[in-house]
C-alpha atoms as a PDB file:
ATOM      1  CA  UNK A   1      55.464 -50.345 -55.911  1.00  0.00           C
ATOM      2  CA  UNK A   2      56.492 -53.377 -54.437  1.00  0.00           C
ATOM      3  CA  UNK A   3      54.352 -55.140 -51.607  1.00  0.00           C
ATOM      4  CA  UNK A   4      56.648 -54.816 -48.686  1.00  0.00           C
ATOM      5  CA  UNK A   5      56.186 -50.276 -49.806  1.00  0.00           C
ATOM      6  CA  UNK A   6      52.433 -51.154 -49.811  1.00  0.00           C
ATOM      7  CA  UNK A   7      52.131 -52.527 -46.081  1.00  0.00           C
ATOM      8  CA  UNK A   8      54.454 -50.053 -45.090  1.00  0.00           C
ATOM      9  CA  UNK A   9      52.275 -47.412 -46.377  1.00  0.00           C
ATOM     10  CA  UNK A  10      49.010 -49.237 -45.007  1.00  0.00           C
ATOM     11  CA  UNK A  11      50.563 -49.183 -41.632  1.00  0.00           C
ATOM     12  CA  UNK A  12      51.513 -45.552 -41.624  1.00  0.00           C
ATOM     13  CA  UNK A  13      48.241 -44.506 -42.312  1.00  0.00           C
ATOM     14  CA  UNK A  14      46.514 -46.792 -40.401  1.00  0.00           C
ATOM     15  CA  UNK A  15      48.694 -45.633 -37.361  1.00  0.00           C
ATOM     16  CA  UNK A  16      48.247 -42.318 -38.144  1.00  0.00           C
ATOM     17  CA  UNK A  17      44.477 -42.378 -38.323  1.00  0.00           C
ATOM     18  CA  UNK A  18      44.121 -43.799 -35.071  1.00  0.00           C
ATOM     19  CA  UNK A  19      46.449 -41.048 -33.538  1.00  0.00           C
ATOM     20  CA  UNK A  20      44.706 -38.157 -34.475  1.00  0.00           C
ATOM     21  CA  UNK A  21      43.047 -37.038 -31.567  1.00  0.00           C
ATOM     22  CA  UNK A  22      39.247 -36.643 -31.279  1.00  0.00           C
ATOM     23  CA  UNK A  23      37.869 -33.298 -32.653  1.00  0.00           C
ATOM     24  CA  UNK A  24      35.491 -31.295 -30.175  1.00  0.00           C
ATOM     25  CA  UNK A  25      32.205 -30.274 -31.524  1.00  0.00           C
ATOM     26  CA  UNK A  26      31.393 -26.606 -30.883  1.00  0.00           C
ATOM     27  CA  UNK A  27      28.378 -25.626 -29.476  1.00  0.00           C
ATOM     28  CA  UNK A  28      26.769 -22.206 -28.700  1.00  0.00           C
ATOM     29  CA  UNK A  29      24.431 -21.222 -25.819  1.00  0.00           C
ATOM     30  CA  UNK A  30      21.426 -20.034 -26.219  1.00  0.00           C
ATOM     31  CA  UNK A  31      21.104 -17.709 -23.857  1.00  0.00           C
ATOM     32  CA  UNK A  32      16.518 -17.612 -24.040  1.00  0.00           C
ATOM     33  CA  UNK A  33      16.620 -21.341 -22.575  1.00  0.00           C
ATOM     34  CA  UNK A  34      19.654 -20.663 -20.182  1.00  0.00           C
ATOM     35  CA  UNK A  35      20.227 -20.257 -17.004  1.00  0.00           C
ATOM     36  CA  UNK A  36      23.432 -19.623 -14.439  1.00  0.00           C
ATOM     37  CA  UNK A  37      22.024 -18.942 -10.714  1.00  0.00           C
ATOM     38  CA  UNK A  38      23.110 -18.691  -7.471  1.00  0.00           C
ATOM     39  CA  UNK A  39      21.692 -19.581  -3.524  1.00  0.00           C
ATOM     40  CA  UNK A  40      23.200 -18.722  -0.559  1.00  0.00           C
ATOM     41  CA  UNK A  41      21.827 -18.859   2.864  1.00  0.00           C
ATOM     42  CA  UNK A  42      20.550 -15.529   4.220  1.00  0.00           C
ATOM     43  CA  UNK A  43      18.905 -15.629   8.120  1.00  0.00           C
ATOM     44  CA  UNK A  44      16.936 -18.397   7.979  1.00  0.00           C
ATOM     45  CA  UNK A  45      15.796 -18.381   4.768  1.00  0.00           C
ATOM     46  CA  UNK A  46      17.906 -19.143   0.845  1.00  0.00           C
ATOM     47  CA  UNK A  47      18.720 -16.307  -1.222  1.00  0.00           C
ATOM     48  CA  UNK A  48      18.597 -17.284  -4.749  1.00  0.00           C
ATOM     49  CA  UNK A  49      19.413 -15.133  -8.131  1.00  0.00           C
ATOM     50  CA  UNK A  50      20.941 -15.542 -11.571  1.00  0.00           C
ATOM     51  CA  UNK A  51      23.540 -13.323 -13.931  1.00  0.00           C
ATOM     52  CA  UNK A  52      22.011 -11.989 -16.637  1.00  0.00           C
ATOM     53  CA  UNK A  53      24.484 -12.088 -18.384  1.00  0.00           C
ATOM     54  CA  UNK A  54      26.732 -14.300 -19.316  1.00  0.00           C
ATOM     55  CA  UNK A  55      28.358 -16.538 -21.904  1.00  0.00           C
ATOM     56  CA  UNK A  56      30.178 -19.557 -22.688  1.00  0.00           C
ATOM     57  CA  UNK A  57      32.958 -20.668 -25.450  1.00  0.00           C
ATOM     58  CA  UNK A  58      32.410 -24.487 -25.533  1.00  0.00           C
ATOM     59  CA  UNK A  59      34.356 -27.052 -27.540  1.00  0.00           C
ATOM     60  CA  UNK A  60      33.115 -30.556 -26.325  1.00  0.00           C
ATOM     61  CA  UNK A  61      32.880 -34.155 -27.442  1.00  0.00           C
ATOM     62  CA  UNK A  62      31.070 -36.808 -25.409  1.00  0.00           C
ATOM     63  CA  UNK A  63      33.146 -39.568 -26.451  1.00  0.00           C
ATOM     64  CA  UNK A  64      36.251 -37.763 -25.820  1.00  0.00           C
ATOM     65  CA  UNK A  65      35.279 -34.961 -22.538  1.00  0.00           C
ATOM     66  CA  UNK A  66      39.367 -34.960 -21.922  1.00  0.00           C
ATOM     67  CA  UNK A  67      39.381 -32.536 -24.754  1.00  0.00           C
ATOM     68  CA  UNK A  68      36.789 -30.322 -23.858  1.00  0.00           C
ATOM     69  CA  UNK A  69      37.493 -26.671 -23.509  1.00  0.00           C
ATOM     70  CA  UNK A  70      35.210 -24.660 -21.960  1.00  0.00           C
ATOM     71  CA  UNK A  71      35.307 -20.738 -20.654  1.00  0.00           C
ATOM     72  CA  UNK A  72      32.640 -18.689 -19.529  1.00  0.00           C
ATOM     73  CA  UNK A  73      32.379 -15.359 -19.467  1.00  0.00           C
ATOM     74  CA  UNK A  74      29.783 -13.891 -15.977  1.00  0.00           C
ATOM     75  CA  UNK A  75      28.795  -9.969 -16.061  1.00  0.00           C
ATOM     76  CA  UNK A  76      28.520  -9.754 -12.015  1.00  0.00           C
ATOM     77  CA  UNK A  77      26.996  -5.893 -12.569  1.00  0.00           C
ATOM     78  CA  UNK A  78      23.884  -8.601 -14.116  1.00  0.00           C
ATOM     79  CA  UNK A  79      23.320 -10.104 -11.070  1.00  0.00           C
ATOM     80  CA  UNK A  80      19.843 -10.254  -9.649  1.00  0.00           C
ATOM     81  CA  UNK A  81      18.483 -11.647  -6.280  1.00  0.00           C
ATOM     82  CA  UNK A  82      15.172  -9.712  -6.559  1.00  0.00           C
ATOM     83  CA  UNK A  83      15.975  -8.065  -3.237  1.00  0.00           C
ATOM     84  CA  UNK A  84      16.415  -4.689  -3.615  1.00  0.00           C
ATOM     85  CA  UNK A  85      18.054  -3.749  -0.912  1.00  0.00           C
ATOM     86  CA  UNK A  86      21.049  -7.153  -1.273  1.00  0.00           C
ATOM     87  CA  UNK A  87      20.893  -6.446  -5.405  1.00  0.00           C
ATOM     88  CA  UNK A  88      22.014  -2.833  -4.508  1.00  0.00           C
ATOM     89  CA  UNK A  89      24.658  -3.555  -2.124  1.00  0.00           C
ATOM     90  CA  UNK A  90      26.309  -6.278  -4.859  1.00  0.00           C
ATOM     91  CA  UNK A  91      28.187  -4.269  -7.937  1.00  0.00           C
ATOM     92  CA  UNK A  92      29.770  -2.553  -4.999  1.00  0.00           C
ATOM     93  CA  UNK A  93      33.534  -2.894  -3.784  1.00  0.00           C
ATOM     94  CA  UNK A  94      31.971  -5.412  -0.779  1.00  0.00           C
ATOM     95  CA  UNK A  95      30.998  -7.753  -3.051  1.00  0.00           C
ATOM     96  CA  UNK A  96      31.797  -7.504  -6.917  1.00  0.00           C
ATOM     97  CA  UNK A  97      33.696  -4.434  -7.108  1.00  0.00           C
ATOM     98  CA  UNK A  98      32.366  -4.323 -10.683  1.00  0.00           C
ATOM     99  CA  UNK A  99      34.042  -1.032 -11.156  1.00  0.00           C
ATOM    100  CA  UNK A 100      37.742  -2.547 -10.689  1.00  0.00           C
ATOM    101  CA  UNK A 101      36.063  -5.991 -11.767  1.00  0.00           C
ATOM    102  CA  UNK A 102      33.478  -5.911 -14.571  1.00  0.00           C
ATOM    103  CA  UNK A 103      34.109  -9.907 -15.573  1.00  0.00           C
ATOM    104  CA  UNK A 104      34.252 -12.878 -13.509  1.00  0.00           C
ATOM    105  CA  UNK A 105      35.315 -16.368 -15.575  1.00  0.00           C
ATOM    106  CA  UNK A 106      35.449 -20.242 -15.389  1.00  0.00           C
ATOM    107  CA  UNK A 107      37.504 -21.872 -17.412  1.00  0.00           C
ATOM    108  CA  UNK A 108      38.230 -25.700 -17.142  1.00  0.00           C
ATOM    109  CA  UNK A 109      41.278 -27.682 -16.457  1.00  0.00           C
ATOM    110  CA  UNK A 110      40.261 -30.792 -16.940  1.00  0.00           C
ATOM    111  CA  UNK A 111      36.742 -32.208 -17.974  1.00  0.00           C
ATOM    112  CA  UNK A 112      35.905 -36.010 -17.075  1.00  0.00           C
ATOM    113  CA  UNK A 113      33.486 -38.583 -17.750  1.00  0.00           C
ATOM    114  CA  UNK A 114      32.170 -39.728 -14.433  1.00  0.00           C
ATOM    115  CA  UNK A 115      29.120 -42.502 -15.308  1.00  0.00           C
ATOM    116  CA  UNK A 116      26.320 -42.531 -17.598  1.00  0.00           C
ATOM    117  CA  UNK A 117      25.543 -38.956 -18.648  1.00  0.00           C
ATOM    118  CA  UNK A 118      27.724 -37.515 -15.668  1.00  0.00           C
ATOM    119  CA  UNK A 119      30.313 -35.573 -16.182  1.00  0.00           C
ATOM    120  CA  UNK A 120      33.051 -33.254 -14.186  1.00  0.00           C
ATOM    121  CA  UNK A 121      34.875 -30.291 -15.060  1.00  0.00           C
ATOM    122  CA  UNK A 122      37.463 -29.148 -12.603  1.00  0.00           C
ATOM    123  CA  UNK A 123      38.510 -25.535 -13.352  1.00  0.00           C
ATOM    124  CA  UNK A 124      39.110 -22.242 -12.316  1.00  0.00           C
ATOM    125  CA  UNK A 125      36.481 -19.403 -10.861  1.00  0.00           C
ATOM    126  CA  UNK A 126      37.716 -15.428 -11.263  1.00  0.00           C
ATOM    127  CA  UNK A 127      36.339 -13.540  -9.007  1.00  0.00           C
ATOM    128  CA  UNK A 128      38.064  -9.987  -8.648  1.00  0.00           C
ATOM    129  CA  UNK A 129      40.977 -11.427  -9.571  1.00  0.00           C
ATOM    130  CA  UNK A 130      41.182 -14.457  -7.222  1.00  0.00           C
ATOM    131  CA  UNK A 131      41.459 -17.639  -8.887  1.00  0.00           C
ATOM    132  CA  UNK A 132      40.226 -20.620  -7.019  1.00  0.00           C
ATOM    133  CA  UNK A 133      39.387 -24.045  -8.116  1.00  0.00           C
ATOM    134  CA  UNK A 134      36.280 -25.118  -8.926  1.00  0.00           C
ATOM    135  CA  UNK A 135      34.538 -28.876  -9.410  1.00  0.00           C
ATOM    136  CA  UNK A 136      31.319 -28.790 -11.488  1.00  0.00           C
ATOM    137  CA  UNK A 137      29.055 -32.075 -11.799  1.00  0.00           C
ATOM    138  CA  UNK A 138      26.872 -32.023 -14.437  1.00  0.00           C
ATOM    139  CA  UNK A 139      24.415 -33.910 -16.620  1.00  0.00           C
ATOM    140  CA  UNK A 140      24.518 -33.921 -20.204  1.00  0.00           C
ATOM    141  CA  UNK A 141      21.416 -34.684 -22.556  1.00  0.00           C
ATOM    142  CA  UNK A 142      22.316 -34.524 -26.798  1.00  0.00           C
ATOM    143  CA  UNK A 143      19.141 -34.509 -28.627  1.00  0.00           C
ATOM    144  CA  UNK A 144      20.458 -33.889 -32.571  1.00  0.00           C
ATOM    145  CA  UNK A 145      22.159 -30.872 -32.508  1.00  0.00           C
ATOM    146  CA  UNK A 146      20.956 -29.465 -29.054  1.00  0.00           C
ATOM    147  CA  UNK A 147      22.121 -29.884 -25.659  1.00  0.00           C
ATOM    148  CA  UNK A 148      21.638 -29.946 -22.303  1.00  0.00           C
ATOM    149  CA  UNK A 149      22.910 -29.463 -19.121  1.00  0.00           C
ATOM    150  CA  UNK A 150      22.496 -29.128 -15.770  1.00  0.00           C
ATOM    151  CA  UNK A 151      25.098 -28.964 -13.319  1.00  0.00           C
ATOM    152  CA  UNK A 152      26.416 -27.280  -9.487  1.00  0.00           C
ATOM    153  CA  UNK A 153      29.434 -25.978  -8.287  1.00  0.00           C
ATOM    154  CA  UNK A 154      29.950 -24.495  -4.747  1.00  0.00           C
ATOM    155  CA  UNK A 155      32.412 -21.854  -3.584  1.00  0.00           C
ATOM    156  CA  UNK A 156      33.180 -20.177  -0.906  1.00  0.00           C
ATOM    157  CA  UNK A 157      32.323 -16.524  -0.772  1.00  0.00           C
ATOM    158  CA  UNK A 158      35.170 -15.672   1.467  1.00  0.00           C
ATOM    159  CA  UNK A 159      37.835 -16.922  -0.506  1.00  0.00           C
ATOM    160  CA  UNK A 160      36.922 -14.433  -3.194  1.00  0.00           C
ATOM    161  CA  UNK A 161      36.627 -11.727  -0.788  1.00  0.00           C
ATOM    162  CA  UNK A 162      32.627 -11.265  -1.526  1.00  0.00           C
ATOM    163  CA  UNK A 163      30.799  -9.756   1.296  1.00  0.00           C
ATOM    164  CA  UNK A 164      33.713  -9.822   3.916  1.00  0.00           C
ATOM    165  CA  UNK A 165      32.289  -7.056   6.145  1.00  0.00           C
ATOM    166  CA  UNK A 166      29.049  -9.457   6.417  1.00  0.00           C
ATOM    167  CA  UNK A 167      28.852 -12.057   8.888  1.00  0.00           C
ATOM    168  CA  UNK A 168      28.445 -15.977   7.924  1.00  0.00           C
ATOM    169  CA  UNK A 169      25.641 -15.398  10.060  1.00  0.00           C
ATOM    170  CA  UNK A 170      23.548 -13.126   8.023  1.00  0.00           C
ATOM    171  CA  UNK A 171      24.936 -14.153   4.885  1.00  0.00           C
ATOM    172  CA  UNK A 172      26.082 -17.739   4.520  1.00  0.00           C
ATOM    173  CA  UNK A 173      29.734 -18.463   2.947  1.00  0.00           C
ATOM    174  CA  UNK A 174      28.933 -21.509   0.883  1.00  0.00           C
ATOM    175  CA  UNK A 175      27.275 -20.164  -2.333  1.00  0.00           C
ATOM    176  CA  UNK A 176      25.808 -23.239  -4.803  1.00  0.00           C
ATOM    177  CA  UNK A 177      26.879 -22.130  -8.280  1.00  0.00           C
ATOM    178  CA  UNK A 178      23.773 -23.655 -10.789  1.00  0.00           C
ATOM    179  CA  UNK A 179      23.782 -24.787 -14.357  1.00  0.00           C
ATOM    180  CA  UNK A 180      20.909 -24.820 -16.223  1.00  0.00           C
ATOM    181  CA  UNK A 181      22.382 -24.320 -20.072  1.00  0.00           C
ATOM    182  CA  UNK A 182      20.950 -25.189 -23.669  1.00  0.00           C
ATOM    183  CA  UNK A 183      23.050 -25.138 -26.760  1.00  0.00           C
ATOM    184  CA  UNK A 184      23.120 -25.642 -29.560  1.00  0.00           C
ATOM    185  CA  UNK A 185      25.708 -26.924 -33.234  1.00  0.00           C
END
């Protein structure tokens, strides 16, 4: 082979090596040391709960978060307040309409590195079947093969057509989506 073949075939691999794009790592939630809440103002006070149950599909490099692909999956009929009487009003057509709606999901667009061990995912919420986007700012932590983030998103109730017959008054409209998720390689 003669040497010109040789450089040729140095420089193809070379180029191709530094082509390939960045693999994502996978990484599964455990769901003991997890946690995806919710407050929203009520009267005077903050109402604050959590879904149950929920999970996540996440593909995600640090040193390449423009790859990341992440979808969750949210069981609204799992969401708990602790208040009775608001828990019982929520599976219902007011609110979750879990019969027409069993699955609410966030799946990102877009995931950026913002500084440090900040980081931004801009995506879309489901909510019986409205679509809205959705910024979420979180912190990552990698400790070996586990994980950790916290992060917060707010929505709008209204503009998935949660609790319309309540007033902003009673109920506030902002809701502050929180992140508090362990996983694991």
């Amino acid at each position: 082979m003669s040497l010109r073949k040789i450089v040729y075939a140095l420089s193809y691999v070379a180029a191709t090596a530094l082509s390939t794009p960045a693999l994502s790592e996978t990484w599964n939630v455990d769901p003991e040391r997890s946690k995806l809440g919710f407050e929203v103002k009520q009267g005077t006070g903050t109402l604050k709960g959590f879904f149950a149950t929920w999970d996540a599909d996440i593909d995600f490099d640090p040193e390449a978060p423009d790859q990341a692909k992440i979808s969750t999956e949210i069981k609204p009929l799992s969401a708990s307040t602790g208040n009775p009487q608001f828990d019982g009003t929520l599976p219902g057509k007011d609110w979750f309409d879990i019969d027409a709606f069993p699955v609410a999901e966030f799946t990102t667009q877009n995931v950026s590195h913002v500084e440090g061990n900040s980081y931004r995912a801009d995506g879309l919420l489901t909510i019986k079947g409205v679509a809205q986007p959705v910024d979420l700012e979180f912190t990552l932590d990698i400790d070996g093969d586990t994980a950790t983030a916290m992060g917060t998103a707010t929505v709008n109730r209204l503009d998935y057509k949660l609790g319309t017959a309540v007033g902003t008054d009673t109920v506030g409209d902002i809701v502050t989506v929180t992140l508090d998720l362990t996983a694991v390689r």
